[in-house]
Protein backbone atom coordinates (compact mmCIF):
# COMPACT_ATOMS: atom_id res chain seq x y z
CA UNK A 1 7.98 -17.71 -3.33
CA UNK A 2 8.54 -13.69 -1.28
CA UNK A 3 9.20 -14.68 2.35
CA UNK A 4 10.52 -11.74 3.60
CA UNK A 5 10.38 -8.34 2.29
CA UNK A 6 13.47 -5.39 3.90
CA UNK A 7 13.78 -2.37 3.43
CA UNK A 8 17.20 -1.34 4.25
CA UNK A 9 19.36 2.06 3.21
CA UNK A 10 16.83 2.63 0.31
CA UNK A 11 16.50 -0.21 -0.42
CA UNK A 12 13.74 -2.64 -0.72
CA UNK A 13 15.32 -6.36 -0.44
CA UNK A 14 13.04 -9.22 -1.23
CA UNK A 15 13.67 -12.91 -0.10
CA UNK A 16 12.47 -16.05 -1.68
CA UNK A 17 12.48 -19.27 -1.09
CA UNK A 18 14.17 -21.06 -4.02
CA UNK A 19 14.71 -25.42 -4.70
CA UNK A 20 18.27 -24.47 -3.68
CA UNK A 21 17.77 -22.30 -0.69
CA UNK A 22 17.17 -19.08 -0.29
CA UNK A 23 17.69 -15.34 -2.62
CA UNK A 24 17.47 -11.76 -1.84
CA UNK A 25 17.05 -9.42 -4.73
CA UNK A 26 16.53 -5.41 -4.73
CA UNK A 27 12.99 -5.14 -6.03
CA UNK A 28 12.99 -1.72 -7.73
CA UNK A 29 9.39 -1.78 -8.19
CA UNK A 30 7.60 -2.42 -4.97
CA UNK A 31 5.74 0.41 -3.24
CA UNK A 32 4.34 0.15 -0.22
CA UNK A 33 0.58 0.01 -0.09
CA UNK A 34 -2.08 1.06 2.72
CA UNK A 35 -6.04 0.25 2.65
CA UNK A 36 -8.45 3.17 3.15
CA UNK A 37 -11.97 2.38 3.84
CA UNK A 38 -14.09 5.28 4.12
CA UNK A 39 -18.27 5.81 4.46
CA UNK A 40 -20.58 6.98 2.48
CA UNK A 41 -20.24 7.97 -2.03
CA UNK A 42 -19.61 11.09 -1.29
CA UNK A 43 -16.43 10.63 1.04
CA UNK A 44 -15.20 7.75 -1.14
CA UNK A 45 -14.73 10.54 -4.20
CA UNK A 46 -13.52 13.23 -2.19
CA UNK A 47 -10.83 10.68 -0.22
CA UNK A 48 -9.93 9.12 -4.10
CA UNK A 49 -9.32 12.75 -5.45
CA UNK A 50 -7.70 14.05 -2.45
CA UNK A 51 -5.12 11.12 -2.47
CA UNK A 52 -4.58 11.24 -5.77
CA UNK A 53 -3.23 14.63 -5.71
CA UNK A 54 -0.78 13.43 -3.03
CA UNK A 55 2.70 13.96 -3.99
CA UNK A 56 4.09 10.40 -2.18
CA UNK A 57 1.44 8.57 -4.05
CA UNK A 58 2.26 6.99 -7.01
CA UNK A 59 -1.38 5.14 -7.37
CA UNK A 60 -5.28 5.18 -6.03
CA UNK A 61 -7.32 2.37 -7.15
CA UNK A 62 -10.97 0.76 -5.92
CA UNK A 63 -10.60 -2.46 -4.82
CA UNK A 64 -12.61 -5.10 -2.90
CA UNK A 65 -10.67 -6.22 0.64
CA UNK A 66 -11.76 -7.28 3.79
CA UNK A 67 -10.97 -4.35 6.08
CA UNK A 68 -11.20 -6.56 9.02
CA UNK A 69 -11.04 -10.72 9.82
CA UNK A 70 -15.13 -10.74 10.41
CA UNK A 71 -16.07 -8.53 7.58
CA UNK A 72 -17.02 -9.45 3.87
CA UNK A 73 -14.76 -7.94 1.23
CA UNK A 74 -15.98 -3.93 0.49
CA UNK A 75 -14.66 -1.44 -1.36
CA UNK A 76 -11.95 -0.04 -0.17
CA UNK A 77 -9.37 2.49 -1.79
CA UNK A 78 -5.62 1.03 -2.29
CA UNK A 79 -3.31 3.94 -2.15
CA UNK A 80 0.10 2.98 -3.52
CA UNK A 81 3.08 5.10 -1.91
CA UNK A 82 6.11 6.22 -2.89
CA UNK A 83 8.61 4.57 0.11
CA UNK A 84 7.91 3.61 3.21
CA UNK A 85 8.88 7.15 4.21
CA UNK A 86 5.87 8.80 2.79
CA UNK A 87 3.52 6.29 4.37
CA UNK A 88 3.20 8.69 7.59
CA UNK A 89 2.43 11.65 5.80
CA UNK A 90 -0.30 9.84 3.70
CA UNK A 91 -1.58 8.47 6.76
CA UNK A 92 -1.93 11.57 8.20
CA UNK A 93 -4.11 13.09 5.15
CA UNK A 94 -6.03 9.99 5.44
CA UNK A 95 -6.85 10.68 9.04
CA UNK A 96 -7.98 14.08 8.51
């Protein structure tokens, strides 16, 4: 079972809990991931296409999350990243 996930010099280190203790492993195929939940159709296709396009993203899909503890599940857009690098300058798209 992932306890702990690092990212350190590149690198993105994930611990688990094992029967004998615990592992870290590079994980060469995690990318970070950040939520976008947006209003209205119209919005939701022009924020899908405009991340898509994104150099630092590697993947937009629809899925259904809570965006907040008191909320039922909606659809909201996962937008896969890169490295935690290009998280700011996604963000910052997002925003706009």
């Amino acid at each position: 079972m992932v306890c702990k996930i690092d990212y350190v010099d590149d690198d993105v280190l994930r611990w688990s809990v094992t029967e004998t203790g615990v592992e870290c492993e590079v994980d060469k195929s995690y990318t970070p991931t950040i939520y976008v939940s947006v209003h209205g159709d119209g919005e939701f296709s022009i924020a899908r296409a405009a991340l898509r396009d994104h150099p630092a993203v590697v993947r937009v899909t629809v899925v259904d999350e809570r965006v907040s503890f008191r909320h039922n599940p909606e659809q909201v857009l996962r937008v896969d990243v890169v490295d935690l690098r290009a998280v700011n300058s996604v963000a910052r798209i997002v925003s706009k």
